[in-house]
C-alpha atoms as a PDB file:
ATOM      1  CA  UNK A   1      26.384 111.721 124.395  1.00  0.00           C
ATOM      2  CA  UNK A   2      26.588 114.432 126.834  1.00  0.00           C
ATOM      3  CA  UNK A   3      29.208 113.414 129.524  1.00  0.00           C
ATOM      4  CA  UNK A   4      31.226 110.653 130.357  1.00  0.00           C
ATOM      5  CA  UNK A   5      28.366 109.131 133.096  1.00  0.00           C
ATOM      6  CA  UNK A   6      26.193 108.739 129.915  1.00  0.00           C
ATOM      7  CA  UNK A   7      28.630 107.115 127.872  1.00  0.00           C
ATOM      8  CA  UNK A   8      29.465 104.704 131.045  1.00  0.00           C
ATOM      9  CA  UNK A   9      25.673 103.612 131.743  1.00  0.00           C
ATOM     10  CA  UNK A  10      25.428 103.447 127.428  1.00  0.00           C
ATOM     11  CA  UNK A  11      28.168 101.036 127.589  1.00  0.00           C
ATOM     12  CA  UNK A  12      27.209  98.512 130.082  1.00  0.00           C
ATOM     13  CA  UNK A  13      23.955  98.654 128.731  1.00  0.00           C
ATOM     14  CA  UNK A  14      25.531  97.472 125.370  1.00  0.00           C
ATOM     15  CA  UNK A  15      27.621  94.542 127.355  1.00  0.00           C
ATOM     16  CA  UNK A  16      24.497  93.326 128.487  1.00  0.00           C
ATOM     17  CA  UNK A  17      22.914  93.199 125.325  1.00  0.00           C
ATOM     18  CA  UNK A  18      20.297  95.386 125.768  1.00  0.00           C
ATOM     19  CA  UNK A  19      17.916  96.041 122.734  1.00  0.00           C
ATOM     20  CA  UNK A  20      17.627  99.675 123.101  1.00  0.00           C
ATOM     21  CA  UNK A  21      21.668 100.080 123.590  1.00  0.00           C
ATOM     22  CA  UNK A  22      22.038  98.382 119.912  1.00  0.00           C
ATOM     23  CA  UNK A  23      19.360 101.183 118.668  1.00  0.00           C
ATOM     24  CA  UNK A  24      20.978 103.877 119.782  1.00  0.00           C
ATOM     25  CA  UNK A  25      24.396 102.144 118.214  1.00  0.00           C
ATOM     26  CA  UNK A  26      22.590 102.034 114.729  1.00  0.00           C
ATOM     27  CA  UNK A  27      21.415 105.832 115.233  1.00  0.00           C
ATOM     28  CA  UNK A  28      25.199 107.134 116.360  1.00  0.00           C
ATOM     29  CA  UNK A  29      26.455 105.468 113.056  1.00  0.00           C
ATOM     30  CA  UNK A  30      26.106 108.663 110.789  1.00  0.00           C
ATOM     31  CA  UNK A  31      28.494 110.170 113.089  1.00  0.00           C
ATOM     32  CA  UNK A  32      31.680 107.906 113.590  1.00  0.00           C
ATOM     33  CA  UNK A  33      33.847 106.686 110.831  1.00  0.00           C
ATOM     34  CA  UNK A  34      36.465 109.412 111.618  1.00  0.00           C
ATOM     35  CA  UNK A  35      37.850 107.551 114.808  1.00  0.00           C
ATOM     36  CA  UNK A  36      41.759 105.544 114.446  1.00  0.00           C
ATOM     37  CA  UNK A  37      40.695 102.153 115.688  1.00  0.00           C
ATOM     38  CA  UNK A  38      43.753 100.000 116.848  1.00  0.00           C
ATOM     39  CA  UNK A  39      44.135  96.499 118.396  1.00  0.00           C
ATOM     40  CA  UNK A  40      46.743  95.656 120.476  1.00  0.00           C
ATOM     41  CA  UNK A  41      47.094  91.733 120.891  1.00  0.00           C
ATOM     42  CA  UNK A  42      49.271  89.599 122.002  1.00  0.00           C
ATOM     43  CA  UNK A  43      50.345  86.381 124.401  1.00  0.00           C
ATOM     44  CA  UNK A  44      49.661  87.306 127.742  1.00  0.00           C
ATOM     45  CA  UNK A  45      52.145  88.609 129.925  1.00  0.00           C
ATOM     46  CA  UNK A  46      54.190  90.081 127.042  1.00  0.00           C
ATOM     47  CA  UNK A  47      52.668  93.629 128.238  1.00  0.00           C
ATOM     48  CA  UNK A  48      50.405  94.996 126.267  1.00  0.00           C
ATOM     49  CA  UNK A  49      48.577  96.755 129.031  1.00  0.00           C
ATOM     50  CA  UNK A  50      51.546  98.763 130.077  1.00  0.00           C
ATOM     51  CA  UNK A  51      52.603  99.708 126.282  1.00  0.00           C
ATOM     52  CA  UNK A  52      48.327 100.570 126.039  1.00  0.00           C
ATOM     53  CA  UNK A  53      49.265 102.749 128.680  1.00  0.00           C
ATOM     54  CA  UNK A  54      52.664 104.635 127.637  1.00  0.00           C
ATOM     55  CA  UNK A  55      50.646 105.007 124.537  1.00  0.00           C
ATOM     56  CA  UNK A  56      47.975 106.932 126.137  1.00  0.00           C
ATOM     57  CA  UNK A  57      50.654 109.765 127.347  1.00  0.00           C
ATOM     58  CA  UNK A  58      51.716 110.071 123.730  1.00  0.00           C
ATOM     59  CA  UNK A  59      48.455 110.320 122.284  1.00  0.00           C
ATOM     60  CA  UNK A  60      47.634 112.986 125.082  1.00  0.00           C
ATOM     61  CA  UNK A  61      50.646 114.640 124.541  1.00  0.00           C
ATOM     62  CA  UNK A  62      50.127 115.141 121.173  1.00  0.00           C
ATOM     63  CA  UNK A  63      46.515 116.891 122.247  1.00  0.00           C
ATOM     64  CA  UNK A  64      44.640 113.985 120.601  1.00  0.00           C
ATOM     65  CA  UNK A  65      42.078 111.865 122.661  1.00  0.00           C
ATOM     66  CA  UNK A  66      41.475 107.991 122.896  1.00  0.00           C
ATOM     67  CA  UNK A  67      39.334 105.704 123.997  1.00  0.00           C
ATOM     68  CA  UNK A  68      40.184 102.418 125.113  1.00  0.00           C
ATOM     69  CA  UNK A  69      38.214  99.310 125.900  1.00  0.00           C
ATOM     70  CA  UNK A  70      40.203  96.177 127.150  1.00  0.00           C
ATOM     71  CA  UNK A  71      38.750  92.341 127.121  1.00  0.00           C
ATOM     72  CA  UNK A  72      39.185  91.162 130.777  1.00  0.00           C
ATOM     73  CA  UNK A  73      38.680  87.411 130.960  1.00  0.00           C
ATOM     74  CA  UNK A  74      35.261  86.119 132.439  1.00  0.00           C
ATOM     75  CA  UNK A  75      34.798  84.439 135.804  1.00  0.00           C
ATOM     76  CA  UNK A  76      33.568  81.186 135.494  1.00  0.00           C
ATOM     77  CA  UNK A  77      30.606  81.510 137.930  1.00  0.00           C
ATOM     78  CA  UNK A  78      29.807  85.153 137.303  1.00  0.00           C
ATOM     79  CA  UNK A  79      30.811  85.901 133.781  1.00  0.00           C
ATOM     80  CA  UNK A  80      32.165  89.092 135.013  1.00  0.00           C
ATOM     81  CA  UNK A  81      35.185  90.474 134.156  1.00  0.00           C
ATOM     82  CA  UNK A  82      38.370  90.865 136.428  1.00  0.00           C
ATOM     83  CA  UNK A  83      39.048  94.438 135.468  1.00  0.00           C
ATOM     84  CA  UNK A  84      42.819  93.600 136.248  1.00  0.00           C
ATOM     85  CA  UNK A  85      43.847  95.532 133.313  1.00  0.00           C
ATOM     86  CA  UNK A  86      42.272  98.728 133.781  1.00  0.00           C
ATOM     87  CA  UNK A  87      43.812  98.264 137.385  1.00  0.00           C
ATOM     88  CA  UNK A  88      47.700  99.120 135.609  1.00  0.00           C
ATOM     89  CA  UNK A  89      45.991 102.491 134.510  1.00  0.00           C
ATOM     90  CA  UNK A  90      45.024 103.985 137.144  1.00  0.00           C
ATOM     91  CA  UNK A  91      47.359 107.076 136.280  1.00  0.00           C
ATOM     92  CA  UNK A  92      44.914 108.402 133.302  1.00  0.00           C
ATOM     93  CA  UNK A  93      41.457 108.347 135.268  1.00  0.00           C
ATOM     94  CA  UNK A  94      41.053 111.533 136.278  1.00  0.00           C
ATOM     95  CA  UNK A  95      41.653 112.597 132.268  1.00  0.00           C
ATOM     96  CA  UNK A  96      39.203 113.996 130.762  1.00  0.00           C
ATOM     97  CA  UNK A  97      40.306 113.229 127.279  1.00  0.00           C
ATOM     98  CA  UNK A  98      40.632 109.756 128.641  1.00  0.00           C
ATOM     99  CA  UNK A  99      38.030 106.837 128.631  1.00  0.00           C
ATOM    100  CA  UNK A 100      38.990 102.915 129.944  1.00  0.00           C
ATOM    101  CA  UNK A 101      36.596 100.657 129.788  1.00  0.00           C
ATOM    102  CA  UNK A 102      36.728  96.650 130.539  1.00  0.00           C
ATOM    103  CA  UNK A 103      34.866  94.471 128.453  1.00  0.00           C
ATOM    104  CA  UNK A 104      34.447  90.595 130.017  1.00  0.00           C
ATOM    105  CA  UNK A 105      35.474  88.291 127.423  1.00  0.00           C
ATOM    106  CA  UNK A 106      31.818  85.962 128.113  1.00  0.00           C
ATOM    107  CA  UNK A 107      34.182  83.294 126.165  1.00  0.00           C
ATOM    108  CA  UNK A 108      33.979  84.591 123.011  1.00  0.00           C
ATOM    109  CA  UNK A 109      36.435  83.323 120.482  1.00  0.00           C
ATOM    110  CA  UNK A 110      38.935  85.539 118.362  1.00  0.00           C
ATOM    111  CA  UNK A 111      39.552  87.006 122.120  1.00  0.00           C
ATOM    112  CA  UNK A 112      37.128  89.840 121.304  1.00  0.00           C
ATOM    113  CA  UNK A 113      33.649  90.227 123.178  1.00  0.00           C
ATOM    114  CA  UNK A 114      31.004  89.695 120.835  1.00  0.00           C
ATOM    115  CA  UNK A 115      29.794  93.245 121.553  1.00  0.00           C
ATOM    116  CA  UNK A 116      32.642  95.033 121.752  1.00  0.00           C
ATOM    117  CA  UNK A 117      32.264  96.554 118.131  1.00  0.00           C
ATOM    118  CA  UNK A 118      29.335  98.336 119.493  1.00  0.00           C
ATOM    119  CA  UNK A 119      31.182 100.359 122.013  1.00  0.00           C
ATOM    120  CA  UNK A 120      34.195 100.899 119.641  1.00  0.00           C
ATOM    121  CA  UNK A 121      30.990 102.216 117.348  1.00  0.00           C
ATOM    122  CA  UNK A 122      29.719 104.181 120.027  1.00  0.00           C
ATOM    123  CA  UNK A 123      33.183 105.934 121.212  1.00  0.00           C
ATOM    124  CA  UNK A 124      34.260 106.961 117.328  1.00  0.00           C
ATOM    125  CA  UNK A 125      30.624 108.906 117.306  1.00  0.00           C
ATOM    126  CA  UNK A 126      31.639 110.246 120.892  1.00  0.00           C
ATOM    127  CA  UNK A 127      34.545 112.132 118.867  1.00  0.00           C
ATOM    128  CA  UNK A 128      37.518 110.076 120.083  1.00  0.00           C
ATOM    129  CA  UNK A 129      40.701 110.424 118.028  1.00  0.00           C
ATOM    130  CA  UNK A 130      41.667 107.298 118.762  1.00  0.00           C
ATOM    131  CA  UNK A 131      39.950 104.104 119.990  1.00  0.00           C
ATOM    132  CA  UNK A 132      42.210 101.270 121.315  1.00  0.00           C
ATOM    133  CA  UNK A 133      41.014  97.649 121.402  1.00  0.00           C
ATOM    134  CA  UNK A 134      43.287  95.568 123.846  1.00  0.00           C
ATOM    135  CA  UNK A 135      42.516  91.547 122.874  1.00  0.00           C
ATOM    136  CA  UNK A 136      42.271  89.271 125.885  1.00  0.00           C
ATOM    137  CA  UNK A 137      45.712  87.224 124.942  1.00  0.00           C
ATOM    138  CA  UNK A 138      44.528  84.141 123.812  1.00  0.00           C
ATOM    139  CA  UNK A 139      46.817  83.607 121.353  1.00  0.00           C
ATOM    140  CA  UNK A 140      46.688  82.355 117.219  1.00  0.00           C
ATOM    141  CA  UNK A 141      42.856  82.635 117.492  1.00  0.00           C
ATOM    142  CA  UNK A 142      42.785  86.515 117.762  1.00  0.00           C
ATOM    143  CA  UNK A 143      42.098  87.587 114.079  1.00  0.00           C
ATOM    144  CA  UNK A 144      38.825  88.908 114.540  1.00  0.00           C
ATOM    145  CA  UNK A 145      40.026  92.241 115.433  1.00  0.00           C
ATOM    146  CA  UNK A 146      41.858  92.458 111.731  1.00  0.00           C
ATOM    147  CA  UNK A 147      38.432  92.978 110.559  1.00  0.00           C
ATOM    148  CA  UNK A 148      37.101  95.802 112.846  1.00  0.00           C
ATOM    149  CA  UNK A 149      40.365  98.237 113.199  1.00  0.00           C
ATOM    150  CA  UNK A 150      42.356 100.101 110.850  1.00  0.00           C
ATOM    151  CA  UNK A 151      45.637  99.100 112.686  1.00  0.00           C
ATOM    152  CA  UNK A 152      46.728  95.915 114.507  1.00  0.00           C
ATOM    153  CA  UNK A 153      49.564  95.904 116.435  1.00  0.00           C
ATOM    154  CA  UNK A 154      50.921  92.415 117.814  1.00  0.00           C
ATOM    155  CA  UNK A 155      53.190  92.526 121.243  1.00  0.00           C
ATOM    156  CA  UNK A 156      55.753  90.393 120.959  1.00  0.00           C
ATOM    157  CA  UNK A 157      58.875  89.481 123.802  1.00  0.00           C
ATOM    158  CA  UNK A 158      61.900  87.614 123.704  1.00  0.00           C
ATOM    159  CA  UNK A 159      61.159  85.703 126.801  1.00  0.00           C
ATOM    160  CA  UNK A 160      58.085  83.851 124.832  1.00  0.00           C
ATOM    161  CA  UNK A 161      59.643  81.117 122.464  1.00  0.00           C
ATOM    162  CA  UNK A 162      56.212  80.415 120.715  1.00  0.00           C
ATOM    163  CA  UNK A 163      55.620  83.697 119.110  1.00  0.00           C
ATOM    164  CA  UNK A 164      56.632  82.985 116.237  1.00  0.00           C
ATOM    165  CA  UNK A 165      54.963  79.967 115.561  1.00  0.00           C
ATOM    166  CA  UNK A 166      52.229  81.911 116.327  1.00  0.00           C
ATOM    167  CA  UNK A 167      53.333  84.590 114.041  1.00  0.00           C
ATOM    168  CA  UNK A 168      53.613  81.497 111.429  1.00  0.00           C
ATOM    169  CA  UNK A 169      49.873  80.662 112.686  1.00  0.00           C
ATOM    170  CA  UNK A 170      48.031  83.684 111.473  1.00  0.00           C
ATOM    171  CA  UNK A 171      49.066  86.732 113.794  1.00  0.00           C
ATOM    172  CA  UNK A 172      51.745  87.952 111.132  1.00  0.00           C
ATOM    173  CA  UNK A 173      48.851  88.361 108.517  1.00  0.00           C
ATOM    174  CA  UNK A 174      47.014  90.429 110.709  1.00  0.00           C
ATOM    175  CA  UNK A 175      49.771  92.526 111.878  1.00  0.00           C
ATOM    176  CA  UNK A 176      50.517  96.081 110.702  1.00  0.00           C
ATOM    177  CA  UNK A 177      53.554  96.827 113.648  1.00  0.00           C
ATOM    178  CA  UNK A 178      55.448  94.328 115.586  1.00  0.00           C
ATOM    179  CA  UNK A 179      56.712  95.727 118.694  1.00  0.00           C
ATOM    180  CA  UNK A 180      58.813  93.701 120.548  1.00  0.00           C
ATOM    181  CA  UNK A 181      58.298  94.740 124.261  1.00  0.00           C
ATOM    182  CA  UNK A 182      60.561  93.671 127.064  1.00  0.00           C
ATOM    183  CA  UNK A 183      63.833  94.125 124.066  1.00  0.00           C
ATOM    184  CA  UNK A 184      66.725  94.362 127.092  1.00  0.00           C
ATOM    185  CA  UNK A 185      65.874  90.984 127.765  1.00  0.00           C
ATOM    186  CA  UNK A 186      68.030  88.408 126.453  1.00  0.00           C
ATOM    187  CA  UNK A 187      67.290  86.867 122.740  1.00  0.00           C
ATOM    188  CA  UNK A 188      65.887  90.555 121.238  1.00  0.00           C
ATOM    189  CA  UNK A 189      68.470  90.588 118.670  1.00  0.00           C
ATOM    190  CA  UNK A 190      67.474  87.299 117.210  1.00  0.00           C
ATOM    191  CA  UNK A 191      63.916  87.829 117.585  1.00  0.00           C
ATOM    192  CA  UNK A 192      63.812  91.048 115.613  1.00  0.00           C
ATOM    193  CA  UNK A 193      66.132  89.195 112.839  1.00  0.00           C
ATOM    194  CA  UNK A 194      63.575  86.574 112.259  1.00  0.00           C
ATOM    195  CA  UNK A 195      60.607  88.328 112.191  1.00  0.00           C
ATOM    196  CA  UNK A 196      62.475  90.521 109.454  1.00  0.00           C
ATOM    197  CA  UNK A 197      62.895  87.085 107.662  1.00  0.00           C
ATOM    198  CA  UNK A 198      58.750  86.196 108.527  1.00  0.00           C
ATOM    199  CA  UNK A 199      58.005  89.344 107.431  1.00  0.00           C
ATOM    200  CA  UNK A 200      59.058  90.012 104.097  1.00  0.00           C
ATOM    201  CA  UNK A 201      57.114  87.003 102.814  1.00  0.00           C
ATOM    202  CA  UNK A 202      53.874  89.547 103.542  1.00  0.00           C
ATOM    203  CA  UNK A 203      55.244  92.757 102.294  1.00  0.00           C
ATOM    204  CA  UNK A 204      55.307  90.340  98.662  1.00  0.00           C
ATOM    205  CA  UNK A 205      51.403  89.329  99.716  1.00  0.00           C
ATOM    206  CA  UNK A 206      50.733  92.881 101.153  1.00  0.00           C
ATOM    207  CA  UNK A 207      47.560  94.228  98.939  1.00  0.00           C
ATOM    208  CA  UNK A 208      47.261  97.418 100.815  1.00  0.00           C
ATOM    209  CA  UNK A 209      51.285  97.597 100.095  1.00  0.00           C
ATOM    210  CA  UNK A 210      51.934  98.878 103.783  1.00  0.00           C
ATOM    211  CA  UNK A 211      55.360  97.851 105.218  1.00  0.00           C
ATOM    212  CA  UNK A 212      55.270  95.846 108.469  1.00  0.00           C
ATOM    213  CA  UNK A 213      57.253  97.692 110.958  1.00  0.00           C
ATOM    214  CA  UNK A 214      59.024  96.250 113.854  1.00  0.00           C
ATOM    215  CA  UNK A 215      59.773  98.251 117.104  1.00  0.00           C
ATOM    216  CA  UNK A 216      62.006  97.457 119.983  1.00  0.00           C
ATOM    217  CA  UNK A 217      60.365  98.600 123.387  1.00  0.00           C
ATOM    218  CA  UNK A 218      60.848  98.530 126.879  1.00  0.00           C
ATOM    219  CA  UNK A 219      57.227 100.448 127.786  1.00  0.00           C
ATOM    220  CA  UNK A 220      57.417  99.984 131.592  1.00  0.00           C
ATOM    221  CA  UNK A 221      60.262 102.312 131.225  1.00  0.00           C
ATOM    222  CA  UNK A 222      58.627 104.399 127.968  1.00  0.00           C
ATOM    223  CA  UNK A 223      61.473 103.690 125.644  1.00  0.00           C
ATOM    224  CA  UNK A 224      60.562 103.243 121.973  1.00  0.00           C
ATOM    225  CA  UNK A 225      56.625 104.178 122.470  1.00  0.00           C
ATOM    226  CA  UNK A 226      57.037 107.276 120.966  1.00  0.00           C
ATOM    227  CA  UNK A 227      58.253 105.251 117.847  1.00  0.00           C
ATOM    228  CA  UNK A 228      55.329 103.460 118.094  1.00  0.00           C
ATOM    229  CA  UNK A 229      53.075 106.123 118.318  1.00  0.00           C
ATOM    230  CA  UNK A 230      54.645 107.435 115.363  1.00  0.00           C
ATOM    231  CA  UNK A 231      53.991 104.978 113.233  1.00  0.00           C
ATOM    232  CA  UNK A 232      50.601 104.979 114.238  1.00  0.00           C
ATOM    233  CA  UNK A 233      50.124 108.348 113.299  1.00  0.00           C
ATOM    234  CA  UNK A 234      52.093 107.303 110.143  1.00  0.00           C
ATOM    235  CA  UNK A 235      49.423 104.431 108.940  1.00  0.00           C
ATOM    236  CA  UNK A 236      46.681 106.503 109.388  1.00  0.00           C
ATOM    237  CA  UNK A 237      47.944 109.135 106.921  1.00  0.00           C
ATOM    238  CA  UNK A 238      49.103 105.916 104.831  1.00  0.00           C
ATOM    239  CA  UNK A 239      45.195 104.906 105.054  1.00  0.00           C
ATOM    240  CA  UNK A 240      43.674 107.975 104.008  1.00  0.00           C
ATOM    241  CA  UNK A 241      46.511 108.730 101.064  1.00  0.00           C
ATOM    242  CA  UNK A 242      45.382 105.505  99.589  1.00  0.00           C
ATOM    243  CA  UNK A 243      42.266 106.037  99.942  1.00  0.00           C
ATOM    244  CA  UNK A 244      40.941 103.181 102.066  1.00  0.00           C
ATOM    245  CA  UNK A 245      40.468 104.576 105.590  1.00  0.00           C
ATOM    246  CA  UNK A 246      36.928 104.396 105.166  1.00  0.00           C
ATOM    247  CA  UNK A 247      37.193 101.032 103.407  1.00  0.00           C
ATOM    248  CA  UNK A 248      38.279 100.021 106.832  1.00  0.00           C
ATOM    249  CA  UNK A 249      35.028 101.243 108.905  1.00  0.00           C
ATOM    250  CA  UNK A 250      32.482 100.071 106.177  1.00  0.00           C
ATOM    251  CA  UNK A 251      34.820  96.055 106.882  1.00  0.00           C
ATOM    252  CA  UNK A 252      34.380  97.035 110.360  1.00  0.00           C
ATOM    253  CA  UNK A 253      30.816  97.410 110.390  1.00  0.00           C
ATOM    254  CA  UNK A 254      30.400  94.323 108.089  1.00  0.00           C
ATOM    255  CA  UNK A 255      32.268  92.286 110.848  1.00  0.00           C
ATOM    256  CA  UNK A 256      30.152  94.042 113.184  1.00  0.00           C
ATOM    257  CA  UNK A 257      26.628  92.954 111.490  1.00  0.00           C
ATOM    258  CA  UNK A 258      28.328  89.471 111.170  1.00  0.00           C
ATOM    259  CA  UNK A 259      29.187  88.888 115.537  1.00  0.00           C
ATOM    260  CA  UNK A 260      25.839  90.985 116.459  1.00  0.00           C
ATOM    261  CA  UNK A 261      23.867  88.257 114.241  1.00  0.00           C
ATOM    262  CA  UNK A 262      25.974  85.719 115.915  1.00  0.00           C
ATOM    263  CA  UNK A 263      25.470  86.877 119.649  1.00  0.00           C
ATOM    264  CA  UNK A 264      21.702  86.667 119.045  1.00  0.00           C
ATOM    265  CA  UNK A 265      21.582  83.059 118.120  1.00  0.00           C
ATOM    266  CA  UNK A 266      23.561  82.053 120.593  1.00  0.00           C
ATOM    267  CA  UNK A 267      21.645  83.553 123.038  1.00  0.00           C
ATOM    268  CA  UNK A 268      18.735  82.430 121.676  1.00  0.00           C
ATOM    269  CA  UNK A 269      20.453  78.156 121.291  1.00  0.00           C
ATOM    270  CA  UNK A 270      21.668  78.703 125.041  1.00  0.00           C
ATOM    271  CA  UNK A 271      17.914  79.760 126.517  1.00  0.00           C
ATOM    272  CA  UNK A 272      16.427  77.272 124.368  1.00  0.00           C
ATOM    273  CA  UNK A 273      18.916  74.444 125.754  1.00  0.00           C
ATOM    274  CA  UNK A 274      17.867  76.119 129.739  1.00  0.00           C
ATOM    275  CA  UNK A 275      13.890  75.839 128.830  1.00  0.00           C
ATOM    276  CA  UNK A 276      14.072  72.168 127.864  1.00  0.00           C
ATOM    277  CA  UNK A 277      17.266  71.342 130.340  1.00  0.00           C
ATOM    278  CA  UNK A 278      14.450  68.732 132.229  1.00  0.00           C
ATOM    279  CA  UNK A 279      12.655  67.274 128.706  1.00  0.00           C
ATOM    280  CA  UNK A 280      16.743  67.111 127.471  1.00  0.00           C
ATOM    281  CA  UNK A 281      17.960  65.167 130.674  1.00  0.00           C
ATOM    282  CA  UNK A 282      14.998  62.620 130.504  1.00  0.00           C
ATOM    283  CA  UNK A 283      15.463  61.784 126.791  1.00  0.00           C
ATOM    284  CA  UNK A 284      19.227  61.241 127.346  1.00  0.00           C
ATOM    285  CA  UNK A 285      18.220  59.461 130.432  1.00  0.00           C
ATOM    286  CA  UNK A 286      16.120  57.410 128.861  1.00  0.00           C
ATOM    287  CA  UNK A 287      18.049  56.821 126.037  1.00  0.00           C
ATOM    288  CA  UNK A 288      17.611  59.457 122.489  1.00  0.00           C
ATOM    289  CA  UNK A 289      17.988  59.142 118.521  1.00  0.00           C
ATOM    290  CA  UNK A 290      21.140  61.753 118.733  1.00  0.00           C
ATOM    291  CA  UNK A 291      19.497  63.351 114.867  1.00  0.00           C
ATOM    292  CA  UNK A 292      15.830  63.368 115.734  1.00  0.00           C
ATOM    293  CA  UNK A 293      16.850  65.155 119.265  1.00  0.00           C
ATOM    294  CA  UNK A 294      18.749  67.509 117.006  1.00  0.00           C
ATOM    295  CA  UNK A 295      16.026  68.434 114.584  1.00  0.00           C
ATOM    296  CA  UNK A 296      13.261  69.411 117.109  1.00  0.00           C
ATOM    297  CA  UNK A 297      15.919  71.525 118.720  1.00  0.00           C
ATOM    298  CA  UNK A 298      16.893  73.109 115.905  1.00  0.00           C
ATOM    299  CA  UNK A 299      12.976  73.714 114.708  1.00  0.00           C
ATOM    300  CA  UNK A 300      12.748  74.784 118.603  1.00  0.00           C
ATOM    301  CA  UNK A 301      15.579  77.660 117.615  1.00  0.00           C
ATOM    302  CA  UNK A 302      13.834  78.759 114.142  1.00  0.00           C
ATOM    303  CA  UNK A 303      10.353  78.976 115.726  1.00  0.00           C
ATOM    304  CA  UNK A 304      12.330  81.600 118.632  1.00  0.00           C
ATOM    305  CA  UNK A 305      14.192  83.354 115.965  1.00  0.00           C
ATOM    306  CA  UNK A 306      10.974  83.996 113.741  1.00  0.00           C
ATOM    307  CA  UNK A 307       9.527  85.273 117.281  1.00  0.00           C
ATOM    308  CA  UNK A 308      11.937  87.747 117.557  1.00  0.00           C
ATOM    309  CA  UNK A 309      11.562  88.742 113.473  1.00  0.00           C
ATOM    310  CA  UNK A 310       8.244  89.132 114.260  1.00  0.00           C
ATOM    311  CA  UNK A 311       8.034  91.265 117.445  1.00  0.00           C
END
């Protein structure tokens, strides 16, 4: 990967799929495994763009470098993404120990693109210290990115009265630090008392026996990132002391074999469903056994997959 054009053109080649893109993936493995991978998730509008961002100055301060790709929801009509967050960083472009990259979300579930492990793959061979994963938002449903970073960190803020219940929901398993952005805002105090109380329920479950840290922050204005950073710095020594830092890539890359399988079958259901859109709209037309209809698509979907095997 000579310069940061190459990367780019690697990258969108690896959003669209392309076959060659995943081979050169599978050849770059050998080198990564030494990257910090961290997700940053979160409701939207809680700010987890602007806290991505203070945490870039840190890292950079600190003479590290990062890599960041952010999930941008998906227009409707063009399945393109908005690229509003990489809009609130405009201040770190012309770093060259910086890279920002959007990722359109294609309406994948866990609020992850289904490709975006291979870019995370492709900047820890690039040499980044760090490689930030910023989820798209969507909520309870983002756990997938437990399973390909080292560190999750979940944005929380006062002014959202569901977090919690979507703490309760599954986001306080996956979480390694709380911050809880926005903290002058009123109701901070009782926020960061409760999740104390949610919290300590998973230090007893905690296998890796890492401590849940919460953080106050207000990152518009920078204060508490550096805390943040920090402890960032802090679970990655944690990681490696125990031993399981490379536990973490090798669950990654598991996770990573699991939603590349997954993205070619579904490709492979949705042009199957587009070839046979007119036979499909005269059988329902004409009324269709629902099962039968479902078998010969399904054989339909085999026969394309052993195609592909076989090519």
């Amino acid at each position: 990967m000579n310069n940061i054009y190459e990367l780019s053109r690697l990258i969108t080649a690896i959003e669209r799929g392309e076959e060659e893109a995943f081979q050169t993936v599978s050849d770059s493995l050998g080198l990564g495994g030494k990257a910090h991978t961290i997700g940053i998730t979160g409701s939207a509008g809680v700010g987890k763009s602007t806290l991505v961002s203070a945490l870039i100055k840190h890292i950079r301060q600190s003479g590290k470098t990062v890599g960041v790709l952010l999930i941008d929801p998906s227009s409707a009509l063009s399945g393109g993404a908005f690229l509003g967050d990489r809009a609130l960083m405009k201040e770190h472009a012309l770093d060259p120990g910086v890279f920002i990259r959007s990722f359109a979300s294609r309406g994948a579930k866990g609020g992850l693109n289904r490709n975006v492990w291979a870019a995370l793959e492709i900047m820890d061979a690039r040499g980044y210290d760090y490689v930030i994963v910023e989820t798209l938002g969507a909520g309870q449903d983002e756990v997938d990115i437990f399973q390909l970073v080292h560190t999750v960190i979940v944005v929380l803020t006062p002014a959202c009265g569901n977090d919690l219940q979507l703490l309760k929901a599954g986001l306080c398993e996956i979480g390694h630090l709380f911050v809880i952005n926005k903290s002058d805002l009123p109701g901070a105090d009782i926020m960061e008392a409760n999740l104390h109380g949610v919290l300590s329920f998973k230090i007893e479950q905690d296998r890796e026996k890492w401590e849940p840290k919460v953080i106050r922050t207000e990152a518009f204005k920078g204060k508490g990132v550096e805390e943040v950073y920090k402890s960032i710095v802090e679970r990655g020594e944690f990681l490696k002391r125990q031993g399981i830092f490379q536990q973490c890539v090798f669950e990654r890359r598991k996770k990573a074999l699991q939603m590349f399988t997954e993205e070619v079958i579904h490709r492979i259901i949705i042009n199957t469903f587009e070839r046979k859109s007119q036979e499909i709209k005269e059988k329902i037309k004409n009324g269709f056994d629902f099962k039968k209809a479902f078998k010969e698509l399904t054989k339909d979907i085999c026969l394309e997959i052993k195609k592909m095997l076989d090519s």
